[in-house]
Protein backbone atom coordinates (compact mmCIF):
# COMPACT_ATOMS: atom_id res chain seq x y z
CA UNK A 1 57.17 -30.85 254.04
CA UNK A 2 60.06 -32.77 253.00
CA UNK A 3 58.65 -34.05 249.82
CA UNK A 4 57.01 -30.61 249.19
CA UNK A 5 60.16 -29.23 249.21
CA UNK A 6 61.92 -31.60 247.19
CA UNK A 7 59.53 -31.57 244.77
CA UNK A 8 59.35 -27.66 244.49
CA UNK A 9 63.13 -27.62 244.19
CA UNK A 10 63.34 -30.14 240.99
CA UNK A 11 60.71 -27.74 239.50
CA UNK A 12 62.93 -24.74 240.13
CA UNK A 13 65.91 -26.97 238.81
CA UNK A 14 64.29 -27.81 235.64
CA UNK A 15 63.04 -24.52 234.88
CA UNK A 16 66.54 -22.85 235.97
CA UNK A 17 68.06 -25.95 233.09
CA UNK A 18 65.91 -25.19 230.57
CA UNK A 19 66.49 -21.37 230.70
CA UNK A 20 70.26 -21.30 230.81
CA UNK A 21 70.58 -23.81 228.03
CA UNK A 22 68.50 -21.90 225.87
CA UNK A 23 69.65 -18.30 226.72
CA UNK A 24 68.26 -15.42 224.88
CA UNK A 25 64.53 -14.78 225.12
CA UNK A 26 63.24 -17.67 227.07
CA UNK A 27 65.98 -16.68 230.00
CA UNK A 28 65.45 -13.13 229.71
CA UNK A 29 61.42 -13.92 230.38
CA UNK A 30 62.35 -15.76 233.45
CA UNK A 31 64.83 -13.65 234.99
CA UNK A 32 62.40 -10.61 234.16
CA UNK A 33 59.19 -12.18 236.31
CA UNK A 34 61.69 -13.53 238.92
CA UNK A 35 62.87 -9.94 239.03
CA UNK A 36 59.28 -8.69 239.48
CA UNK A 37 58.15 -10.87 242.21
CA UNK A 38 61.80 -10.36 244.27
CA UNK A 39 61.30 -6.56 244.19
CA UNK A 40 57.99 -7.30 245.22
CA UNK A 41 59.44 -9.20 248.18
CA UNK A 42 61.80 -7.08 249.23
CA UNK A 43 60.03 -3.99 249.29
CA UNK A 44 57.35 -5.59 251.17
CA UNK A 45 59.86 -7.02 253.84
CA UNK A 46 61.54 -3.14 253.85
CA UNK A 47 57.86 -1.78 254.87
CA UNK A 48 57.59 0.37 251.63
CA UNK A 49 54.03 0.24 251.52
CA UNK A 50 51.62 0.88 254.23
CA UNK A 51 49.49 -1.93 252.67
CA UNK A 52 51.35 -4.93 252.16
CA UNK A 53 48.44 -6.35 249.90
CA UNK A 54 48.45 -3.51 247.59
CA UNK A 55 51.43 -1.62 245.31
CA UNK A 56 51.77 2.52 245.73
CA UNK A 57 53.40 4.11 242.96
CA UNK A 58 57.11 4.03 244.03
CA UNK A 59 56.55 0.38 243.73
CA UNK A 60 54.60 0.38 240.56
CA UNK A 61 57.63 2.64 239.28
CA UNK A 62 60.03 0.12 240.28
CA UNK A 63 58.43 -2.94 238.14
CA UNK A 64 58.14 -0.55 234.91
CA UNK A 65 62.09 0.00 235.31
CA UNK A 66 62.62 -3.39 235.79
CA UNK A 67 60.51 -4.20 232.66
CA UNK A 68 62.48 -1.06 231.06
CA UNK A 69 66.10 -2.54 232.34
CA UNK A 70 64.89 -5.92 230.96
CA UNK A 71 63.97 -4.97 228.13
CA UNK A 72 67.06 -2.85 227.32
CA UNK A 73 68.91 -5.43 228.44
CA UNK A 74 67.60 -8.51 225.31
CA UNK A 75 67.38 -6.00 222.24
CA UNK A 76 70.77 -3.77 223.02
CA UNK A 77 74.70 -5.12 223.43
CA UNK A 78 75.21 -1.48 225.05
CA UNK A 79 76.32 -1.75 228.69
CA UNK A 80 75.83 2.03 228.86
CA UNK A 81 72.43 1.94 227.57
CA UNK A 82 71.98 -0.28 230.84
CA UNK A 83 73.24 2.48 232.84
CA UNK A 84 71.07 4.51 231.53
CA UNK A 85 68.04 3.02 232.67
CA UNK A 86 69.44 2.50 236.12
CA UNK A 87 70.14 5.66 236.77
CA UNK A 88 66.72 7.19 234.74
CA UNK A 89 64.64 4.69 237.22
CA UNK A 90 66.53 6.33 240.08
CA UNK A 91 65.68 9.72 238.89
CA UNK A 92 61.82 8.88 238.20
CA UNK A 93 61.66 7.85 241.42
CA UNK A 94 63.45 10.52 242.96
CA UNK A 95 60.59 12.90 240.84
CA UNK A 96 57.82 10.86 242.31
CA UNK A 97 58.79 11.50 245.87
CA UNK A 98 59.28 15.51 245.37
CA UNK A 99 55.55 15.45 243.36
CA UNK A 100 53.78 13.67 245.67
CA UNK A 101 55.62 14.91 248.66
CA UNK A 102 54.89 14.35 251.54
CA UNK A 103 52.88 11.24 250.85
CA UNK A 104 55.93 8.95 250.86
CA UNK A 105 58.87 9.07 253.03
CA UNK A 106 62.45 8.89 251.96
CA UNK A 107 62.82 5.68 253.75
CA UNK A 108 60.26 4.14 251.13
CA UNK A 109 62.10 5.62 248.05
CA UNK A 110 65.50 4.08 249.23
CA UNK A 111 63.64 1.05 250.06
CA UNK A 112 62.20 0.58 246.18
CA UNK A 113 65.94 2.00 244.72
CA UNK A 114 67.55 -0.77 247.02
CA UNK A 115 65.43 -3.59 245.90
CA UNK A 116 66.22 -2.79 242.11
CA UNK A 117 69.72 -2.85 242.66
CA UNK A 118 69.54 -5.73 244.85
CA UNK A 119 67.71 -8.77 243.04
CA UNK A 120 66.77 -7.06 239.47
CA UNK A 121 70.10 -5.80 238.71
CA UNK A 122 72.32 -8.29 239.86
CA UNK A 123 70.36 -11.17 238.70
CA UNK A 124 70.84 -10.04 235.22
CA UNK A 125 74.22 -11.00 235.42
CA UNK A 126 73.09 -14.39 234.66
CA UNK A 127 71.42 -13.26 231.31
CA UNK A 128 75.12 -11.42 230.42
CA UNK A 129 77.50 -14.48 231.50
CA UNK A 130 75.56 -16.26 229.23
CA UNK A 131 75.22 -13.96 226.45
CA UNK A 132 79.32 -13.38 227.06
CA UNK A 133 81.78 -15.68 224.38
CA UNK A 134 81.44 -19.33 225.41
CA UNK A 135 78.59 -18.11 228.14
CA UNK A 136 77.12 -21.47 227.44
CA UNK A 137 79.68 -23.00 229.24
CA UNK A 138 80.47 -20.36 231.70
CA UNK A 139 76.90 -19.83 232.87
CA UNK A 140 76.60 -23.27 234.89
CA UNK A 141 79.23 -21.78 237.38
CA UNK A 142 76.67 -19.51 239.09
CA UNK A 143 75.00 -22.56 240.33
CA UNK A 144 77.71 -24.59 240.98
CA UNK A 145 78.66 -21.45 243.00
CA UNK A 146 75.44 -21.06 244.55
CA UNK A 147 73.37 -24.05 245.10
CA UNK A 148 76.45 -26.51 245.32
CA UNK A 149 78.13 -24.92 247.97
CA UNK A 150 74.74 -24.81 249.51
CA UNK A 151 74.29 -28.98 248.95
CA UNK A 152 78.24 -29.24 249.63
CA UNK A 153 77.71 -26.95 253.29
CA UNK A 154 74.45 -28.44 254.56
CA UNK A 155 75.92 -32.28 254.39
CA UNK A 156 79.31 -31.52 256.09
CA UNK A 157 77.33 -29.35 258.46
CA UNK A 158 75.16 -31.79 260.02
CA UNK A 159 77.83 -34.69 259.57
CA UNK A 160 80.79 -32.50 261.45
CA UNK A 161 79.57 -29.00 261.85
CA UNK A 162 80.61 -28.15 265.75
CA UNK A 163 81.87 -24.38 266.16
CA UNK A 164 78.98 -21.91 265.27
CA UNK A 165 80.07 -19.06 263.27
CA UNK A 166 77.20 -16.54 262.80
CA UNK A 167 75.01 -18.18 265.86
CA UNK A 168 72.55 -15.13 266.12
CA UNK A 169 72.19 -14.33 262.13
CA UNK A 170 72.31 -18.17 261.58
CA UNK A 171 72.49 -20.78 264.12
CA UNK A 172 72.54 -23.44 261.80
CA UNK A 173 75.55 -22.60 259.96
CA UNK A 174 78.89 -24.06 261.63
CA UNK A 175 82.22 -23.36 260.21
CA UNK A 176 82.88 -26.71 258.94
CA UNK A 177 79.73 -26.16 257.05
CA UNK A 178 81.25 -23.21 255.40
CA UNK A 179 84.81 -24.78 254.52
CA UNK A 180 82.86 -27.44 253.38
CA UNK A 181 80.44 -25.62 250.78
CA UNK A 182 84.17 -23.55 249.45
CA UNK A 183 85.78 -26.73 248.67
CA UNK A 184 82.86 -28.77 247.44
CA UNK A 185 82.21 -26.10 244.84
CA UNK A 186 85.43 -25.48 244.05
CA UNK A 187 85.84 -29.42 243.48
CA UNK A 188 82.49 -29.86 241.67
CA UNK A 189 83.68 -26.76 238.84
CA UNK A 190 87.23 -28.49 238.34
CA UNK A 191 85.22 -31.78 237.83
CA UNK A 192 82.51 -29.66 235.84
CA UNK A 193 85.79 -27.61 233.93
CA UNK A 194 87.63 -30.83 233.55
CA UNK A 195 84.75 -33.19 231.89
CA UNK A 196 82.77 -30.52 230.55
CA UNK A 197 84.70 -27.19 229.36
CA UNK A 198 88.06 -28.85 228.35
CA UNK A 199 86.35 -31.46 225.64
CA UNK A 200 85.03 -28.52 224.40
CA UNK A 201 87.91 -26.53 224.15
CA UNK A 202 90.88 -29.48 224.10
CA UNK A 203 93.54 -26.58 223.40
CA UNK A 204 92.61 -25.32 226.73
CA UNK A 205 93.25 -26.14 230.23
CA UNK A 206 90.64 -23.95 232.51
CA UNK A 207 89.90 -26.72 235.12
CA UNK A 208 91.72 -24.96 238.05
CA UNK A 209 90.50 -20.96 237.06
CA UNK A 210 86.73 -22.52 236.75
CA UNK A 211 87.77 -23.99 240.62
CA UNK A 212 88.94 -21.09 241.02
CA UNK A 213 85.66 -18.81 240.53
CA UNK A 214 83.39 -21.28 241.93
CA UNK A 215 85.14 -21.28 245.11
CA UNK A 216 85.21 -17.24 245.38
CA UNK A 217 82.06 -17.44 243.83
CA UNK A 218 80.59 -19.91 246.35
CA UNK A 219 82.04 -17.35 249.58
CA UNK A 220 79.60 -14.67 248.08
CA UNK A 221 76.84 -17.10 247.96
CA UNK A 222 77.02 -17.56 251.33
CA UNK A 223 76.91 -13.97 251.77
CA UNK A 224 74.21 -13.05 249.74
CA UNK A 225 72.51 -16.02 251.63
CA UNK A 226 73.73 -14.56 255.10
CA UNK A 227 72.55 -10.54 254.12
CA UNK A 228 69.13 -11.81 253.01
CA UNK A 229 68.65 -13.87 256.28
CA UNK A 230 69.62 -10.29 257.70
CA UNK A 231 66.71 -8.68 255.85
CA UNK A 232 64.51 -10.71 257.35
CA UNK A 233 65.74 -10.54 261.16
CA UNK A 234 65.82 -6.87 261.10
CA UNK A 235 62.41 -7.29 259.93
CA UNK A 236 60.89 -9.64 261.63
CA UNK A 237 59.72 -12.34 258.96
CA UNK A 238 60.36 -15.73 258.56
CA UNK A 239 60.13 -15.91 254.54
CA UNK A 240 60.07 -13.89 251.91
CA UNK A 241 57.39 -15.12 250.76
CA UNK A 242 54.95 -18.39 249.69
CA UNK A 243 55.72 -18.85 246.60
CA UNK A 244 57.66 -21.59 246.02
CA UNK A 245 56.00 -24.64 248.27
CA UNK A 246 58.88 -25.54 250.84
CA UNK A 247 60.89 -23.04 250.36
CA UNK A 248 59.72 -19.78 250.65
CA UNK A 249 59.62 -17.04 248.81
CA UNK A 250 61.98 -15.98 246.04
CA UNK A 251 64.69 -14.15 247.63
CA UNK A 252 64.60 -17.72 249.70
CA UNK A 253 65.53 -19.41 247.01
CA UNK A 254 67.37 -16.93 245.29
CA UNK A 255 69.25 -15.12 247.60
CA UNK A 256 72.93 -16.31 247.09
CA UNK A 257 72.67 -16.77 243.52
CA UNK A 258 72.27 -13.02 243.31
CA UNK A 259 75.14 -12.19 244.09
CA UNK A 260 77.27 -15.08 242.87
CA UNK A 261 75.74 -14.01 239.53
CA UNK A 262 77.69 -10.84 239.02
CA UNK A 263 80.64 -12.07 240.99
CA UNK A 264 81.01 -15.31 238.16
CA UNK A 265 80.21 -12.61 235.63
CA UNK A 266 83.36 -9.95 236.67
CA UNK A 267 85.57 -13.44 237.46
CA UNK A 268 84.69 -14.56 233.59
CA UNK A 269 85.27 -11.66 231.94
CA UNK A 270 88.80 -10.97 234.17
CA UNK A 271 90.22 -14.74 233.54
CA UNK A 272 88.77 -15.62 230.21
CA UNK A 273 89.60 -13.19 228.17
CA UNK A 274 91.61 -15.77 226.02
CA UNK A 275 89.14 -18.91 225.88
């Protein structure tokens, strides 16, 4: 299982490389399918369908908007465009549920709206830090945030993790674990912002905002991680999904960089105005 795992996670670290360096079409593409399959997940894990095997139509409406959103969101700079769509998917669905009514219950259609807002929608934060001015460098900070306060939390953890703070959502996680993942992601972006960011922009000094963001940043990756273990307790599953070998499904995998995305995003946009 080990190896498995680690194996599955260089994939996912390669591919997750290769996208945010190139930006632009090729990271679109790959948030847009991871977008699919987490909407999948969730609504399966909400009970949307009463066959988990096969999609109704609030679900098949939910993977056209996120095509739609997607789509909307490569070929047009317009946030309200974006908008738009989010609220026009709402309203299709909202039309389904009256046609069809009562074949679905209202439980279902907040399920499908939830899941769209949830991993589709927040995730393509990632696609607009790095379409934002100097996104190239600013885009790296939603992993940093993410999975290296997840590396940073797991070692201190099991080396001097004692008190247990969230013992019945997560038993695992101890509150040394936590303080542990803050500062280890706030220390890995001032290294990143230090020997990365400031060679490229020498006139600037950013090293303690980029600490600054991955440490917030890295509090709403736990979080995300923390509501989508919720999810699955109220729920009654144990993953997400199969997907990824080791790991789960994606909203295993994924589940604290979806909301450190837009968090890193708002952060960016507030501090770096002048970079």
């Amino acid at each position: 299982m080990f190896w498995t795992r680690l194996a599955s996670g260089i994939v996912l670290v390669i591919i997750a490389l290769a996208a945010l360096s190139f930006g632009g079409i090729p990271l679109a593409v790959v948030l847009w399918a991871i977008s699919l399959v987490a909407l999948r997940e969730l609504t399966k894990a909400l009970k949307c369908a009463a066959d988990a095997k096969k999609l109704n139509l609030l679900e098949i409406l939910g993977m056209a908007g996120v095509t739609a959103y997607y789509l909307c969101l490569y070929f047009s700079e317009n946030h309200t465009l974006l908008l738009m769509c989010i609220v026009g998917f709402f309203l299709l669905e909202m039309l389904a549920y009256v046609v069809t009514f009562p074949k679905f219950r209202s439980e279902q259609v907040t399920a499908v709206v939830f899941s769209f807002l949830y991993a589709p929608v927040m995730l393509s934060f990632m696609y607009l830090t790095r379409a934002s001015a100097q996104g190239l460098y600013m885009v790296w900070m939603i992993l940093i945030s993410s999975w290296g306060c997840d590396t940073c939390a797991y070692v201190v953890g099991m080396l001097i993790g004692k008190k247990k703070i969230f013992p019945l959502l997560s038993p695992k996680k101890s509150l040394e674990g936590c303080i542990g993942g803050v500062l280890g992601a706030a220390l890995i972006g001032w290294l990143y912002g230090h020997f990365f960011v400031e060679n490229a922009f020498p006139d600037q000094t950013v090293s303690a905002l980029i600490a600054v963001i991955c440490g917030v940043g890295s509090i709403m990756s736990m979080v995300g991680d923390l509501a989508a273990s919720a999810i699955k307790r109220n729920n009654d599953i144990k993953d997400y999904g199969r997907l990824i070998p080791g790991h789960g499904g994606i909203m295993d995998r994924f589940d604290s960089v979806i909301v450190t995305a837009p968090m890193t995003y708002f952060l960016t946009v507030l501090l770096f105005t002048t970079v």
